[in-house]
Every structure is written in structure tokens, then in C-alpha cells.
PDB file of N, CA and C in Angstrom:
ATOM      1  N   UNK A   1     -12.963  24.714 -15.908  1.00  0.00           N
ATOM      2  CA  UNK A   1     -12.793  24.891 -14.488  1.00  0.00           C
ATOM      3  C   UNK A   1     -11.317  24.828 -14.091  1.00  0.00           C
ATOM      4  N   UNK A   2     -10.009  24.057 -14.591  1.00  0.00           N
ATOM      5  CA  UNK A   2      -8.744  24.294 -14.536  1.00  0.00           C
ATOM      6  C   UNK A   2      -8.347  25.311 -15.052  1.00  0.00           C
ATOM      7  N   UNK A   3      -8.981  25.959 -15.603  1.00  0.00           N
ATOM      8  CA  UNK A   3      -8.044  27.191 -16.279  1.00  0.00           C
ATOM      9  C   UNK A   3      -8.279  28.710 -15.272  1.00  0.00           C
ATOM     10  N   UNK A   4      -9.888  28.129 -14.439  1.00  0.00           N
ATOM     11  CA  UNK A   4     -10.123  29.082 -13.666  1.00  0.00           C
ATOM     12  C   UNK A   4      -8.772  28.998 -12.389  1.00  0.00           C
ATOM     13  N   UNK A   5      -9.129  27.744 -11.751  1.00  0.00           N
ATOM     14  CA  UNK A   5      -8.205  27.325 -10.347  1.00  0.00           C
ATOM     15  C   UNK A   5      -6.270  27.711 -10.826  1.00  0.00           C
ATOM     16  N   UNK A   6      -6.186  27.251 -11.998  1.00  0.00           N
ATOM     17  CA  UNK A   6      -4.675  27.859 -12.200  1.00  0.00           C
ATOM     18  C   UNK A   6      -4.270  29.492 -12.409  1.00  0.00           C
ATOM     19  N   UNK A   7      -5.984  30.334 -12.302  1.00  0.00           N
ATOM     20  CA  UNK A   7      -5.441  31.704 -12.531  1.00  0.00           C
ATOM     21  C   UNK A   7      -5.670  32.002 -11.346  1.00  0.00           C
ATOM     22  N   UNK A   8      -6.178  31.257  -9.997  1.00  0.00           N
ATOM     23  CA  UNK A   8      -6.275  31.428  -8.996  1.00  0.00           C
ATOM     24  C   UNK A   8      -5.326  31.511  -8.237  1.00  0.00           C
ATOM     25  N   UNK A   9      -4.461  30.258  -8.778  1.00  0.00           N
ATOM     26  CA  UNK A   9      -3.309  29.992  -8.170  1.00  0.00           C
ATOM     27  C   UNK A   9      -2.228  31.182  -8.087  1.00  0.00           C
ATOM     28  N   UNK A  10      -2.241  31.473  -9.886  1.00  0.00           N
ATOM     29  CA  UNK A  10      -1.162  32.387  -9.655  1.00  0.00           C
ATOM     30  C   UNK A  10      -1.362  33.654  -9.526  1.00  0.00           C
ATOM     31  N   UNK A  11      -3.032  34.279  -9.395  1.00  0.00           N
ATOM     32  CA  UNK A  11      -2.846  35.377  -8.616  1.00  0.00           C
ATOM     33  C   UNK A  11      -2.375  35.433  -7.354  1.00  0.00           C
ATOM     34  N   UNK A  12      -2.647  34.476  -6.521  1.00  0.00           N
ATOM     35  CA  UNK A  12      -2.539  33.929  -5.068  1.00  0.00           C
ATOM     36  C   UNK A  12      -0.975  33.373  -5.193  1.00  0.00           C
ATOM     37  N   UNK A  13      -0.028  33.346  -5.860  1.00  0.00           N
ATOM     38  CA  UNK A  13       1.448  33.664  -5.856  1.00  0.00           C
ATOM     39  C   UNK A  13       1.751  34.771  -5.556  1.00  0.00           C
ATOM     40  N   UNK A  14       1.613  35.574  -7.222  1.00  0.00           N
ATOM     41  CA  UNK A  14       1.895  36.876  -6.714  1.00  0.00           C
ATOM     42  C   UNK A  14       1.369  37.650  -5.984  1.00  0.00           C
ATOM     43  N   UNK A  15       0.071  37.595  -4.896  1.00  0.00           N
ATOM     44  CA  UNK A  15       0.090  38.449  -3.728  1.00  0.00           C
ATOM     45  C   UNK A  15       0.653  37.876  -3.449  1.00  0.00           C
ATOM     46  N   UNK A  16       1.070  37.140  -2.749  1.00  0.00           N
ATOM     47  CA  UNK A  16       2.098  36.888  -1.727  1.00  0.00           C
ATOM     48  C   UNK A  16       3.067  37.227  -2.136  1.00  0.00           C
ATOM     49  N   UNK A  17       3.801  37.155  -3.706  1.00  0.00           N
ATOM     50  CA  UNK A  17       5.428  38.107  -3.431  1.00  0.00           C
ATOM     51  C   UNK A  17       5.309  39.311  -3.488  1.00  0.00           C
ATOM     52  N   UNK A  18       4.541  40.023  -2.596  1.00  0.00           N
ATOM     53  CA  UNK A  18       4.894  41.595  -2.691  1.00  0.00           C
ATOM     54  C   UNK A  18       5.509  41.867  -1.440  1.00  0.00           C
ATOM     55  N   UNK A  19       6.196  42.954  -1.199  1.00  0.00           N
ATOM     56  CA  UNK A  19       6.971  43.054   0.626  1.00  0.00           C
ATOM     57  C   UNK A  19       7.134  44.203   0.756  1.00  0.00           C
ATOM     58  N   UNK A  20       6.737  45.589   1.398  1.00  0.00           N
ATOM     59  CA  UNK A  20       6.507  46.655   1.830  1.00  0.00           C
ATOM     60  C   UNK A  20       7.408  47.111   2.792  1.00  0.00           C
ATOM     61  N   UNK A  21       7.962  48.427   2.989  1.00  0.00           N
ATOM     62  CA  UNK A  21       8.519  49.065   3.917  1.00  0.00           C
ATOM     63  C   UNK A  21       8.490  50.431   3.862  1.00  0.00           C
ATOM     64  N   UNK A  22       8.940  51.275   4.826  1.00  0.00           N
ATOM     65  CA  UNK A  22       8.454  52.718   4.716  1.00  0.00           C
ATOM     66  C   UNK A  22       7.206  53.168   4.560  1.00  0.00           C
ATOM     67  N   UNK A  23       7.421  54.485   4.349  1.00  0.00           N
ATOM     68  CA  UNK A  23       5.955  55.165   4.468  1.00  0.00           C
ATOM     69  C   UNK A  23       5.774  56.545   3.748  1.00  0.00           C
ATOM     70  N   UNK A  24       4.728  56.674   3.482  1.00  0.00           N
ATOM     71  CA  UNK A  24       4.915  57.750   2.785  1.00  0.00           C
ATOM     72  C   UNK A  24       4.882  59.129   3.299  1.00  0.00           C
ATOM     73  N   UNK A  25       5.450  59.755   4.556  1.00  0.00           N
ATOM     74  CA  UNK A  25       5.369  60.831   5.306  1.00  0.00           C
ATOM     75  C   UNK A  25       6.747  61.177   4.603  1.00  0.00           C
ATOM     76  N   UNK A  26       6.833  62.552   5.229  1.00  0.00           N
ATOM     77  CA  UNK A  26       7.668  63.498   4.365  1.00  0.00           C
ATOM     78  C   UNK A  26       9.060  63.242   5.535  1.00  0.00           C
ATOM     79  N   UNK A  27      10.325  63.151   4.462  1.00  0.00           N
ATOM     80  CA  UNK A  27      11.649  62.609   4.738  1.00  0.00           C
ATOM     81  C   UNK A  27      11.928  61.047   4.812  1.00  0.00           C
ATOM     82  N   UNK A  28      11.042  60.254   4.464  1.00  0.00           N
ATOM     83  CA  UNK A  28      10.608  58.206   4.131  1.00  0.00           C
ATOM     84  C   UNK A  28      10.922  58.405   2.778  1.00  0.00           C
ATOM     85  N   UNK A  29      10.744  57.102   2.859  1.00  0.00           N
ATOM     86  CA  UNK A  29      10.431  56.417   1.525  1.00  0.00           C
ATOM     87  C   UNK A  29       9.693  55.286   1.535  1.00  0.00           C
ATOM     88  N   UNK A  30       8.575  54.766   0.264  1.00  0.00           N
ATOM     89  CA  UNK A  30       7.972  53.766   0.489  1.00  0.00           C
ATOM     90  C   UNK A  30       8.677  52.410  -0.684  1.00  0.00           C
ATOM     91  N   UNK A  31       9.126  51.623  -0.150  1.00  0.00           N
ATOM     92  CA  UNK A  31       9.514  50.346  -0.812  1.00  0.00           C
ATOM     93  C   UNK A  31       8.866  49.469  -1.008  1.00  0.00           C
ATOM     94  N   UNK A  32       8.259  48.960  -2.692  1.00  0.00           N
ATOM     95  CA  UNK A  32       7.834  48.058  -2.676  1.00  0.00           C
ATOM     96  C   UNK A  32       8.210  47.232  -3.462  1.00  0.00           C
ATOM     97  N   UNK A  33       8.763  45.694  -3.109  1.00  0.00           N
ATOM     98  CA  UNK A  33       9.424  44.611  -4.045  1.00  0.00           C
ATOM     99  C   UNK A  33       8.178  43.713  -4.238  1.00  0.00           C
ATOM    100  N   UNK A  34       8.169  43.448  -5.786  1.00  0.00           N
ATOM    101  CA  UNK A  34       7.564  42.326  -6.362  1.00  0.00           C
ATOM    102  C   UNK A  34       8.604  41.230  -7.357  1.00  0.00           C
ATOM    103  N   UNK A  35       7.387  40.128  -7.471  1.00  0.00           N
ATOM    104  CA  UNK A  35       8.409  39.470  -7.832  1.00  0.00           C
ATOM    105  C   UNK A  35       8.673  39.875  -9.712  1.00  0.00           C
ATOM    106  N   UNK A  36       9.496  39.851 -10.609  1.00  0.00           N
ATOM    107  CA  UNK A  36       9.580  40.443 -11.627  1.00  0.00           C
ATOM    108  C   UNK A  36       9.945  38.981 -12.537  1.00  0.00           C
ATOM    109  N   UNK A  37       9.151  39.533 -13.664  1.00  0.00           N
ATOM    110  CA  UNK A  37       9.519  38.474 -15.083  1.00  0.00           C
ATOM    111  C   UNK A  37      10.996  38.738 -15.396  1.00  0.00           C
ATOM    112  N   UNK A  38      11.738  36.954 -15.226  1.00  0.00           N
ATOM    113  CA  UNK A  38      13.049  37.149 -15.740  1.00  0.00           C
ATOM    114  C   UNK A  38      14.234  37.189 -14.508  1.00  0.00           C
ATOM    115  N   UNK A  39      15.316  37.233 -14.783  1.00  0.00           N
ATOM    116  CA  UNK A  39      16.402  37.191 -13.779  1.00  0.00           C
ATOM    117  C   UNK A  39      16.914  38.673 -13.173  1.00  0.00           C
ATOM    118  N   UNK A  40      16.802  39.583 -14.596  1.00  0.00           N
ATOM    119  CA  UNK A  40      16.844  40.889 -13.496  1.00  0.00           C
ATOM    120  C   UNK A  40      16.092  41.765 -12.233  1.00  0.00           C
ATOM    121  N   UNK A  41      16.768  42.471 -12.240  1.00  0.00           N
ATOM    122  CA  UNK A  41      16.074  43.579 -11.423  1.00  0.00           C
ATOM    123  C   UNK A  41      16.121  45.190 -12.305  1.00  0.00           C
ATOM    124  N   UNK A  42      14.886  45.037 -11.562  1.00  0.00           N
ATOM    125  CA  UNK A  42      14.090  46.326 -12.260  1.00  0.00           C
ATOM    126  C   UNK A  42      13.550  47.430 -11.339  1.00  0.00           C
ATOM    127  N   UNK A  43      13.598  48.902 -11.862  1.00  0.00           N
ATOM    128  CA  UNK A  43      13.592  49.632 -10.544  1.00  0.00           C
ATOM    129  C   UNK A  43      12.453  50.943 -10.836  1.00  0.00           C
ATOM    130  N   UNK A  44      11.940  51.390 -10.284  1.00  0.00           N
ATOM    131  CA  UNK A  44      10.563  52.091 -10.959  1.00  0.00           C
ATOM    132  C   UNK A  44      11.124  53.251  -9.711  1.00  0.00           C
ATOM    133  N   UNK A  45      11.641  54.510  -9.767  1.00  0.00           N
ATOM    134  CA  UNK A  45      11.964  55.708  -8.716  1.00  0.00           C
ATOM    135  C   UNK A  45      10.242  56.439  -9.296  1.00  0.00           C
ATOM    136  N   UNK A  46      10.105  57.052  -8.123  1.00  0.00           N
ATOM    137  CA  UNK A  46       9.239  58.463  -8.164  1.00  0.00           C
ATOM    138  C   UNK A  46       9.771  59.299  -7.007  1.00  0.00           C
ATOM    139  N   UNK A  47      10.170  60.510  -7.355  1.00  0.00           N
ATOM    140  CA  UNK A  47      11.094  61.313  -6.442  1.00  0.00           C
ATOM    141  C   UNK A  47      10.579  62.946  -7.114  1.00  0.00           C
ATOM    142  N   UNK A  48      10.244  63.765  -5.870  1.00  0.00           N
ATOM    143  CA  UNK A  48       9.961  65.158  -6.597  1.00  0.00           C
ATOM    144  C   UNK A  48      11.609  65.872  -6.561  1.00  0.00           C
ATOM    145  N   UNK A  49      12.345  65.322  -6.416  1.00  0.00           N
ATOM    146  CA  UNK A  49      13.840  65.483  -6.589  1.00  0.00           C
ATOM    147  C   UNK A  49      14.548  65.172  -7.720  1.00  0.00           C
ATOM    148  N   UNK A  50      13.779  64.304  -8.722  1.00  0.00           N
ATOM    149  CA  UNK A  50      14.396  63.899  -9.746  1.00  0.00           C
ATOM    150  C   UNK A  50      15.732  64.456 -10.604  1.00  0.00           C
ATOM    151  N   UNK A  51      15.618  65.685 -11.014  1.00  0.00           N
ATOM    152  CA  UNK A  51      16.738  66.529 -11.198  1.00  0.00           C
ATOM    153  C   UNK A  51      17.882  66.537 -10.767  1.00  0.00           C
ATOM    154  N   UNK A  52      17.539  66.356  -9.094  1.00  0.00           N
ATOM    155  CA  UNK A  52      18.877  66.820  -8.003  1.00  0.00           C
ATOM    156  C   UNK A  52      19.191  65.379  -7.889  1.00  0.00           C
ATOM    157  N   UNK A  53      18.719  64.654  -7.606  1.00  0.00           N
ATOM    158  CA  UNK A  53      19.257  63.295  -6.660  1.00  0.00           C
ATOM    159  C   UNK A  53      18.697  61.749  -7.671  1.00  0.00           C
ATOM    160  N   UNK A  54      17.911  61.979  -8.644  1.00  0.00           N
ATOM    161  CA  UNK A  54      17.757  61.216  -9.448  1.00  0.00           C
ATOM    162  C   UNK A  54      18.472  59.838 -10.126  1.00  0.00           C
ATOM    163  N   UNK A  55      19.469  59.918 -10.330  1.00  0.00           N
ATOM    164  CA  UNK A  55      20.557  59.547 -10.581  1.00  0.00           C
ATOM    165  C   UNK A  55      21.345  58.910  -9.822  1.00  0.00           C
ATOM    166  N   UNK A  56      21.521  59.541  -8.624  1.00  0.00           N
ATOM    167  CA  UNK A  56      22.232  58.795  -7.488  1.00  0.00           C
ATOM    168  C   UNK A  56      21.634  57.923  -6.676  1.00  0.00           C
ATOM    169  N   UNK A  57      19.993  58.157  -6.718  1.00  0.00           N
ATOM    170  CA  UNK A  57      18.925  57.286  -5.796  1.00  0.00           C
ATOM    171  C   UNK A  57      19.081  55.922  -6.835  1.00  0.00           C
ATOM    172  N   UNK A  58      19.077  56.115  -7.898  1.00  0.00           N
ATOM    173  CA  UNK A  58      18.609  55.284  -8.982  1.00  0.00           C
ATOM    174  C   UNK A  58      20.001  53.782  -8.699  1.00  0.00           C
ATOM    175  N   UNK A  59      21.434  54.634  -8.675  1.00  0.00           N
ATOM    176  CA  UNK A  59      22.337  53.800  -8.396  1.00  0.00           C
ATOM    177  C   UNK A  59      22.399  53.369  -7.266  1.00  0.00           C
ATOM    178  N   UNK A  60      21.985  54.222  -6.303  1.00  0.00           N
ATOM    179  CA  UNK A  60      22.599  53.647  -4.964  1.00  0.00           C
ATOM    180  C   UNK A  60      21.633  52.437  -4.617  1.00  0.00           C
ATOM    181  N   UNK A  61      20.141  52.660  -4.732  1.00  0.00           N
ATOM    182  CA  UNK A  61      19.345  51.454  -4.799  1.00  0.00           C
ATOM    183  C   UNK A  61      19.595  50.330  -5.871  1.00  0.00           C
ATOM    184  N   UNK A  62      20.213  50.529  -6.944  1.00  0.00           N
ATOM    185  CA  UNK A  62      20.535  49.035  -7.611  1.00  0.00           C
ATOM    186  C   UNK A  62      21.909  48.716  -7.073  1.00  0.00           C
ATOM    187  N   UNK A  63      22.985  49.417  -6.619  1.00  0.00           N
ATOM    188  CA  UNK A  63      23.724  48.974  -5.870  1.00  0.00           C
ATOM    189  C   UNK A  63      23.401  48.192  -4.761  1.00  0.00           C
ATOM    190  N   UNK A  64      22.408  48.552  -3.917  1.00  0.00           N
ATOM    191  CA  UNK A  64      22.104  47.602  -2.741  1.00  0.00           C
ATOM    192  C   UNK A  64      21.531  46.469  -2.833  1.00  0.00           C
ATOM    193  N   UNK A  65      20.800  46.616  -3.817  1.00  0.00           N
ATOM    194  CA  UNK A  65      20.147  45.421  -4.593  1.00  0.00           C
ATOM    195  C   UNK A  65      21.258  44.153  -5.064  1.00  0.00           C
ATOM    196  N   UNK A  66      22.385  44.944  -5.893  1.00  0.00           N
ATOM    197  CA  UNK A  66      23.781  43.878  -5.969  1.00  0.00           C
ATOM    198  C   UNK A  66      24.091  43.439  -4.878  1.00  0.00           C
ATOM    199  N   UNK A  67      24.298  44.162  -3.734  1.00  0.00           N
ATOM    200  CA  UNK A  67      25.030  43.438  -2.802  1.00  0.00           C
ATOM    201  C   UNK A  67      24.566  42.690  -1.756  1.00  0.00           C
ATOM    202  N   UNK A  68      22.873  42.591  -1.818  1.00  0.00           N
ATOM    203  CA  UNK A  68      22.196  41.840  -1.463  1.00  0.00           C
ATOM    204  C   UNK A  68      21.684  40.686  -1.952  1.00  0.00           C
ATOM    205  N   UNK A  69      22.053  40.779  -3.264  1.00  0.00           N
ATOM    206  CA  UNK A  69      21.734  39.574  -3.889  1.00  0.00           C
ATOM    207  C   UNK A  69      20.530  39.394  -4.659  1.00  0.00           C
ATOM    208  N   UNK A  70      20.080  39.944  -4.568  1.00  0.00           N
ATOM    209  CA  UNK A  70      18.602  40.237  -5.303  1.00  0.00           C
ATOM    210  C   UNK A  70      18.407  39.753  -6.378  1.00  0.00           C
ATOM    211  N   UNK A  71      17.950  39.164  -7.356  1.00  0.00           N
ATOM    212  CA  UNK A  71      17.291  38.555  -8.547  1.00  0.00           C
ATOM    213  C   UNK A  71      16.140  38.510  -9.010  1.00  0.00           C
ATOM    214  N   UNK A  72      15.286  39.224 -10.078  1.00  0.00           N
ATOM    215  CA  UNK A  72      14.195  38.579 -10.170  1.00  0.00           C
ATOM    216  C   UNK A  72      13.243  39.522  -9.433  1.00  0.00           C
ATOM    217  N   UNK A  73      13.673  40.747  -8.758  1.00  0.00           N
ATOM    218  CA  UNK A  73      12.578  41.400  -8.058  1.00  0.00           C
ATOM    219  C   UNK A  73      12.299  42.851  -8.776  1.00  0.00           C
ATOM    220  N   UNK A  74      11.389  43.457  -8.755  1.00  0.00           N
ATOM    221  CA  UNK A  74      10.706  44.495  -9.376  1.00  0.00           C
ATOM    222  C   UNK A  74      10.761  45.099  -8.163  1.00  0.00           C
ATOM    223  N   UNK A  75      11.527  46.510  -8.086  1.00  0.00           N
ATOM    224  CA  UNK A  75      11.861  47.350  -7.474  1.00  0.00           C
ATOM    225  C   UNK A  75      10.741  48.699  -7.024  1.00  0.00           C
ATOM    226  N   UNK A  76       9.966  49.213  -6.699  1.00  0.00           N
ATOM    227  CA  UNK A  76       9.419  50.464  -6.682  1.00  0.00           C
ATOM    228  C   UNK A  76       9.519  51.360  -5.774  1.00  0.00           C
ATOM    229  N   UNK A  77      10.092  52.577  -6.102  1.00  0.00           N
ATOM    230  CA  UNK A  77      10.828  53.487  -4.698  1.00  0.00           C
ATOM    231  C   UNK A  77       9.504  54.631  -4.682  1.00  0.00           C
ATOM    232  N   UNK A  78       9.291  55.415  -3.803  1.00  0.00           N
ATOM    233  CA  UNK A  78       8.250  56.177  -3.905  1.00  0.00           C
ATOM    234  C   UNK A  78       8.786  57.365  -2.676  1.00  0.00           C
ATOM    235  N   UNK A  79       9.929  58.127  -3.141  1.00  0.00           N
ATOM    236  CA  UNK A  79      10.631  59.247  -2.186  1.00  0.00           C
ATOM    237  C   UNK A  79      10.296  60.210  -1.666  1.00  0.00           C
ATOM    238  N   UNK A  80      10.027  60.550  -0.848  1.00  0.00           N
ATOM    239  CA  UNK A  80       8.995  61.730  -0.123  1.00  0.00           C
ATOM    240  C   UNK A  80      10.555  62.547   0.405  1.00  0.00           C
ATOM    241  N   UNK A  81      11.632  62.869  -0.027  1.00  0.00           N
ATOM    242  CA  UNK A  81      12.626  63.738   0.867  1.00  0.00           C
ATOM    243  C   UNK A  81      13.714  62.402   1.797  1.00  0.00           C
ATOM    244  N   UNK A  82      14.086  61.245   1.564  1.00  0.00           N
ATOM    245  CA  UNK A  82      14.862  60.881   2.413  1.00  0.00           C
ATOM    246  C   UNK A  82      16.037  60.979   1.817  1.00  0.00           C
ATOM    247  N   UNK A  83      16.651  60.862   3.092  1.00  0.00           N
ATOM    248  CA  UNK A  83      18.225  61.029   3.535  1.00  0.00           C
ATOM    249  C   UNK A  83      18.714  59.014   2.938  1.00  0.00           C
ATOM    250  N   UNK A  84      20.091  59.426   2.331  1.00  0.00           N
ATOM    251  CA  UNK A  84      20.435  57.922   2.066  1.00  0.00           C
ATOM    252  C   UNK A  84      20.947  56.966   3.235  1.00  0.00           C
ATOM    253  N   UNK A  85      20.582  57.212   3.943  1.00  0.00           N
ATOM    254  CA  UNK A  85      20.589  56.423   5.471  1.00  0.00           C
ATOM    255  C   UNK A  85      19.166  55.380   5.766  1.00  0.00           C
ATOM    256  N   UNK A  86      18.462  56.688   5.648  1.00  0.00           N
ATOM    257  CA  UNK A  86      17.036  56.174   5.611  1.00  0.00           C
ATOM    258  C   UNK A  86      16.700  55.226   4.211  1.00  0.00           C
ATOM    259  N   UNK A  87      17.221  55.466   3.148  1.00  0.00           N
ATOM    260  CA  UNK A  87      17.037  54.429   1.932  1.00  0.00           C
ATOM    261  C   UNK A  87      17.648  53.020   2.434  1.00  0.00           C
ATOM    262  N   UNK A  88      18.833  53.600   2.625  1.00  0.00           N
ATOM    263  CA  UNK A  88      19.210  51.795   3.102  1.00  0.00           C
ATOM    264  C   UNK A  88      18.760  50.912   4.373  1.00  0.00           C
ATOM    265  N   UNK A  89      18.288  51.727   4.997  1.00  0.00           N
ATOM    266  CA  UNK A  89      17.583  51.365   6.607  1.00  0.00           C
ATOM    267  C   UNK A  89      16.008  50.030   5.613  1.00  0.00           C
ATOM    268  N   UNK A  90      15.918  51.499   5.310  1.00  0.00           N
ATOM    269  CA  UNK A  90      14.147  50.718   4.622  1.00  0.00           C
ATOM    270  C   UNK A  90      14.342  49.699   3.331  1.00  0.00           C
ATOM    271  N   UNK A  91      15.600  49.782   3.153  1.00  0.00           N
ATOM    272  CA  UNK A  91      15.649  48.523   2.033  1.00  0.00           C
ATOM    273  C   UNK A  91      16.154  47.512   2.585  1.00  0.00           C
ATOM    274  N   UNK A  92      17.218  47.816   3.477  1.00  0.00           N
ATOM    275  CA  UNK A  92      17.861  46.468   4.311  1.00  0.00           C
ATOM    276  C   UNK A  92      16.247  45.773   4.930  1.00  0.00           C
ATOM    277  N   UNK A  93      15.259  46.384   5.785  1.00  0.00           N
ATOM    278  CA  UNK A  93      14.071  45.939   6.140  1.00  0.00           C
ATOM    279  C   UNK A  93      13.280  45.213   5.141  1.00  0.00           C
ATOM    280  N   UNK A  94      13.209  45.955   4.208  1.00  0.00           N
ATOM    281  CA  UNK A  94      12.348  45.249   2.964  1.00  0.00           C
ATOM    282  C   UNK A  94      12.962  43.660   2.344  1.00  0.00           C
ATOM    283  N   UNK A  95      14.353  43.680   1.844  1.00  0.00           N
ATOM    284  CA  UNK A  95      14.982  43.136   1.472  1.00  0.00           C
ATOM    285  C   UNK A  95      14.714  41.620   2.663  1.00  0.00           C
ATOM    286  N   UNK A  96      14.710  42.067   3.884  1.00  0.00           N
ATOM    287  CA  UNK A  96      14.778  40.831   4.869  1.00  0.00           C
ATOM    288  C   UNK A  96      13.522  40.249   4.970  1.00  0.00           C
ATOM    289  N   UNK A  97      12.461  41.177   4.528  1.00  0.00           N
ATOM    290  CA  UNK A  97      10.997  40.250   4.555  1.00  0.00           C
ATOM    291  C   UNK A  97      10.627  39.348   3.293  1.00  0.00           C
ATOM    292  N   UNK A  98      11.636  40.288   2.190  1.00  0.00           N
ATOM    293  CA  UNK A  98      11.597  39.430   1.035  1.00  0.00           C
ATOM    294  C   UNK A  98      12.049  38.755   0.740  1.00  0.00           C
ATOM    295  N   UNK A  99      13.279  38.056   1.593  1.00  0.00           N
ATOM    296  CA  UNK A  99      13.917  37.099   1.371  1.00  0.00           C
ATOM    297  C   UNK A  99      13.699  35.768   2.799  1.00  0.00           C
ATOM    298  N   UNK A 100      12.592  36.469   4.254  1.00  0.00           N
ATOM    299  CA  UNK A 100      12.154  35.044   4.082  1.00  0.00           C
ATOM    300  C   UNK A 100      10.785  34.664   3.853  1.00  0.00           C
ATOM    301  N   UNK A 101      10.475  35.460   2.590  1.00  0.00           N
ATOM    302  CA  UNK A 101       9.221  34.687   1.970  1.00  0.00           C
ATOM    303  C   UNK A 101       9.347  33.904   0.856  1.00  0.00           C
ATOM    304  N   UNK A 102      10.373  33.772   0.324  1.00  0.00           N
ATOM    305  CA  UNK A 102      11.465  32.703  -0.703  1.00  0.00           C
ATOM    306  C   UNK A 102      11.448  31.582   0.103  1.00  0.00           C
TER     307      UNK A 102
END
């Protein structure tokens, strides 16, 4: 019966570290941070742009991630066409729900 209540527990952790922003309509993006095994950060893109902007989405979101401070979170971008305005809009948002659920 403890082995049940401690897998209870920590499913009932990790829902709670998940933190959402955006949406998935066309020119968004959907952000979702979990919490991740370990001290890095880790970043999962899906973009039908991959080719064109791949690369630069990939940096500019672990860049923001540096300068926010981030540790420890599992990244998932899900790009429907946004503009890098709109990336940092919806990560600065994300980033602030995920840091006051710490």
C-alpha cells in the first residue's frame, strides 16, 4: 500500500509541473514546460517550417530560456507560423506561470 500512495504522490507532482501558453491557431505557438530529469533544459520544436526557421527557433528559445533562468525544465514548442515576437510574448507568459509554481 506505500508503494501505491508514493506513485500517487509523484504522479500528483508532476501534474502539477506542467504550465501552458499559446494556442494552436495559425500564426501562435503552443508552449509547454515540464519539469525535466536533471539540471538541463531540454527542448522538443515541431514547426512545418523546419527547413526555413528551424534553427533559429531552436536558438532563440534556448536563448530565452538562458536569460530567464530556467533549469530543469522540458521545453515543448508546437509552431503553427509565429512571428518571433509572438515566441517571446508566449514564453515570457509561460515562463511566469512556471516560475510561480516553484
Amino acid at each position: 500500500m506505500k508503494n501505491y500512495d508514493r506513485m500517487v504522490d509523484v504522479l500528483t507532482e508532476e501534474k502539477e509541473r506542467v504550465t501552458e501558453a499559446g494556442s494552436n491557431r495559425q500564426g501562435d505557438v503552443h508552449l509547454v514546460f515540464r519539469k525535466a530529469i536533471g539540471p538541463c533544459c531540454s527542448l522538443h520544436l515541431t514547426t512545418p517550417y523546419e527547413r526555413i526557421f528551424g534553427q533559429h527557433l531552436r536558438s532563440m528559445i534556448l536563448n530565452l530560456a538562458r536569460e530567464n533562468g530556467l533549469e530543469g525544465v522540458s521545453i515543448e514548442a508546437e509552431d503553427h507560423g509565429a512571428w518571433d515576437y509572438v515566441f517571446q510574448a508566449r514564453f515570457e507568459a509561460c515562463c511566469r506561470k512556471w516560475l510561480q509554481k516553484i
